[in-house]
C-alpha atoms as a PDB file:
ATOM      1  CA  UNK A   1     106.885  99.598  79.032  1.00  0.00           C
ATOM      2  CA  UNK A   2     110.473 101.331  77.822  1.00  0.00           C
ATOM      3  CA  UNK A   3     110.729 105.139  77.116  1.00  0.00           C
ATOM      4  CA  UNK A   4     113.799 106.494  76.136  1.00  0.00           C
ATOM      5  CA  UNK A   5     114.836 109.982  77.200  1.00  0.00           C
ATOM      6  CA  UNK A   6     117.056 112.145  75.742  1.00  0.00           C
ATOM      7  CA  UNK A   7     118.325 115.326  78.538  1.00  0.00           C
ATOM      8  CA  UNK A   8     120.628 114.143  80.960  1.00  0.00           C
ATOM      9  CA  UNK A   9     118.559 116.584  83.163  1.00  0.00           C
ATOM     10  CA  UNK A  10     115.536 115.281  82.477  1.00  0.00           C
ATOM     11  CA  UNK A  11     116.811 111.145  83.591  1.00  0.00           C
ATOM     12  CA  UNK A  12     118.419 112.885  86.939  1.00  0.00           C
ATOM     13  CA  UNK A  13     114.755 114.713  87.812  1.00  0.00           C
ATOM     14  CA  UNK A  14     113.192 110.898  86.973  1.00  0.00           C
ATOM     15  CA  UNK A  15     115.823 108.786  88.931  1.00  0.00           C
ATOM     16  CA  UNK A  16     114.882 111.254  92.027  1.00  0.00           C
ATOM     17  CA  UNK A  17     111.602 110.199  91.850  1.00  0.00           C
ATOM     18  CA  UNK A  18     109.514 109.084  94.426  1.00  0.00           C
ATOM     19  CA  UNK A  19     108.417 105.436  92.712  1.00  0.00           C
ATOM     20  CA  UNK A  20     111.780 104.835  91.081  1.00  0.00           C
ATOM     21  CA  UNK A  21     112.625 101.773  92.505  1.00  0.00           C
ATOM     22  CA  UNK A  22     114.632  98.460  92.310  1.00  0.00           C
ATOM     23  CA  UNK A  23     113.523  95.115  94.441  1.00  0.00           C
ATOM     24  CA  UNK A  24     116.842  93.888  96.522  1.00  0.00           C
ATOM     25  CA  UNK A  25     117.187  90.292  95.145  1.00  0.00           C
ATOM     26  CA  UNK A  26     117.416  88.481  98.792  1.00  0.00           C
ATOM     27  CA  UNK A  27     117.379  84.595  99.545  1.00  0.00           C
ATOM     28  CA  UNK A  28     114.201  83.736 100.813  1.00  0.00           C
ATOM     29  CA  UNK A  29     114.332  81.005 103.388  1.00  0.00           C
ATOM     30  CA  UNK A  30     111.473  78.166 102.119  1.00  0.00           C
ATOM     31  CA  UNK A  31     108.493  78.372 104.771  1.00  0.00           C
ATOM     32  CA  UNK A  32     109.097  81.345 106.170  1.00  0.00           C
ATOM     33  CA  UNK A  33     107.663  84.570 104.794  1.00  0.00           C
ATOM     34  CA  UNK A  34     108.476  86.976 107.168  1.00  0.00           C
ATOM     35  CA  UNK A  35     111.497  88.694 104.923  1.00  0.00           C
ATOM     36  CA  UNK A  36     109.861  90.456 101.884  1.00  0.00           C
ATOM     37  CA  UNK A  37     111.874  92.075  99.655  1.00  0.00           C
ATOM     38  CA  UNK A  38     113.200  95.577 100.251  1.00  0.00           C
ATOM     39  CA  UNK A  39     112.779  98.651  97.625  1.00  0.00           C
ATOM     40  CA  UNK A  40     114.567 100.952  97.288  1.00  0.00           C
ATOM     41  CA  UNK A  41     115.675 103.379  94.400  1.00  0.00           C
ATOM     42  CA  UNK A  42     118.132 102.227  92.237  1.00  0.00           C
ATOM     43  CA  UNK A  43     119.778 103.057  88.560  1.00  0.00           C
ATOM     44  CA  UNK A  44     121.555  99.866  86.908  1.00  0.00           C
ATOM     45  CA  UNK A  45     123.896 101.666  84.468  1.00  0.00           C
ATOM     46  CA  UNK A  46     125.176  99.299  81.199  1.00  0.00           C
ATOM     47  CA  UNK A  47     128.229  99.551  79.566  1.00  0.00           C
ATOM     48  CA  UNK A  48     128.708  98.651  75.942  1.00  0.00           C
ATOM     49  CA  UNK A  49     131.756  99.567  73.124  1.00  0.00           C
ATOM     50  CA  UNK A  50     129.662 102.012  71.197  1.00  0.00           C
ATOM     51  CA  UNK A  51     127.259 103.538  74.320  1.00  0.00           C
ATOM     52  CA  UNK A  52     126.715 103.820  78.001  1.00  0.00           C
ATOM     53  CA  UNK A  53     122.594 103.410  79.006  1.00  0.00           C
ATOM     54  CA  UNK A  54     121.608 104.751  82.607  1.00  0.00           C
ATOM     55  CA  UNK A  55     118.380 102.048  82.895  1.00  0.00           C
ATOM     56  CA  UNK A  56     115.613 103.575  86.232  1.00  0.00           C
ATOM     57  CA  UNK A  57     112.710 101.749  86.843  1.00  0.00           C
ATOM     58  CA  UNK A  58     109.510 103.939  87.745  1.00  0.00           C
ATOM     59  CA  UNK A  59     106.115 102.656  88.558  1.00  0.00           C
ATOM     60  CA  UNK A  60     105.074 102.484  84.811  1.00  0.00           C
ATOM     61  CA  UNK A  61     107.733 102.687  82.742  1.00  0.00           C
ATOM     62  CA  UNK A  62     111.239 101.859  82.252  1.00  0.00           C
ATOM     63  CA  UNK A  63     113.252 104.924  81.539  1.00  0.00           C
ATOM     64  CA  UNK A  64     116.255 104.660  79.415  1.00  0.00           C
ATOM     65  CA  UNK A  65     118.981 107.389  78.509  1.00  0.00           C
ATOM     66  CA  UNK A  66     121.776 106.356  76.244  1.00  0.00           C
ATOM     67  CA  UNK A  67     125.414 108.520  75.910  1.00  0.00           C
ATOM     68  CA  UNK A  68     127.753 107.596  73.554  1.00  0.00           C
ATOM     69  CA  UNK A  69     130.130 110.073  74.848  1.00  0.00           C
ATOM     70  CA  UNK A  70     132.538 108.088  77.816  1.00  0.00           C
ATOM     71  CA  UNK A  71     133.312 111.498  79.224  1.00  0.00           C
ATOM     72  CA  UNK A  72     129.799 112.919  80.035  1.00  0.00           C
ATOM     73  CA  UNK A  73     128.831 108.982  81.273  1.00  0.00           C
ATOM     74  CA  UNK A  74     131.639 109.168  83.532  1.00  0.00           C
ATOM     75  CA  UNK A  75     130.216 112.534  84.823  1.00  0.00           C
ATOM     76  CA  UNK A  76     126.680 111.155  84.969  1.00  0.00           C
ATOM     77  CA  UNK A  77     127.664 108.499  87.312  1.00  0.00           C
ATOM     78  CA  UNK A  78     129.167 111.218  89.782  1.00  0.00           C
ATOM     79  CA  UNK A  79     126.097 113.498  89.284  1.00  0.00           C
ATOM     80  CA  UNK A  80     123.782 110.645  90.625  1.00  0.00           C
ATOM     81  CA  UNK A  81     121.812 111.634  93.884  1.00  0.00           C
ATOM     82  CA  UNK A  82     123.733 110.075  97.117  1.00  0.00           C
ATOM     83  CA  UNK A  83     120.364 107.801  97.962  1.00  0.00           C
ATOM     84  CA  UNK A  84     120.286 106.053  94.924  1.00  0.00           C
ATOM     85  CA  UNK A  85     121.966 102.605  94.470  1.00  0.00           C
ATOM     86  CA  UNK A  86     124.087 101.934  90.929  1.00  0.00           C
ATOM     87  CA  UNK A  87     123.842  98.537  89.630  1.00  0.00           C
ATOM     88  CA  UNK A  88     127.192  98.063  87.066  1.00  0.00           C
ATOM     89  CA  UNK A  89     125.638  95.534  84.380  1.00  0.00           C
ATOM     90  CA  UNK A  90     128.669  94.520  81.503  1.00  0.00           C
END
């Protein structure tokens, strides 16, 4: 289910979340189910003309927070905890 937020503090305290997570897309070799995939937090970030959304993915919902301002997405991105893996989506 999608929520939106609207504090850029309030997506950081969400995206350092324990159960905000991402599922690593890996090839899984056909009769062998040994490798399951790996999670680990992530934040996929998409760009568009008008807006910049910072998309994490938490245990029940999908938490959005949309800038329209280049300069404070630009900061965002740098102000993302060191743990956390950014997925570029165009």
């Amino acid at each position: 289910m999608p929520r939106e937020l609207t504090e850029i503090k309030e997506f950081l305290l969400t995206a350092r979340r324990k159960d905000a997570k991402c599922k690593s897309k890996t090839l899984l070799v056909p009769f062998k189910r040994s490798n399951p995939p790996q999670i680990f937090p992530a934040v996929k970030i998409k760009k568009n003309s008008e807006n910049t959304k910072f998309k994490v993915r938490c245990s029940r919902f999908l938490y959005t927070l949309v800038i329209t301002d280049k300069e404070k997405a630009e900061k965002l991105k740098q102000s993302l905890p060191p743990g956390l893996q950014v997925k570029e989506v165009k």
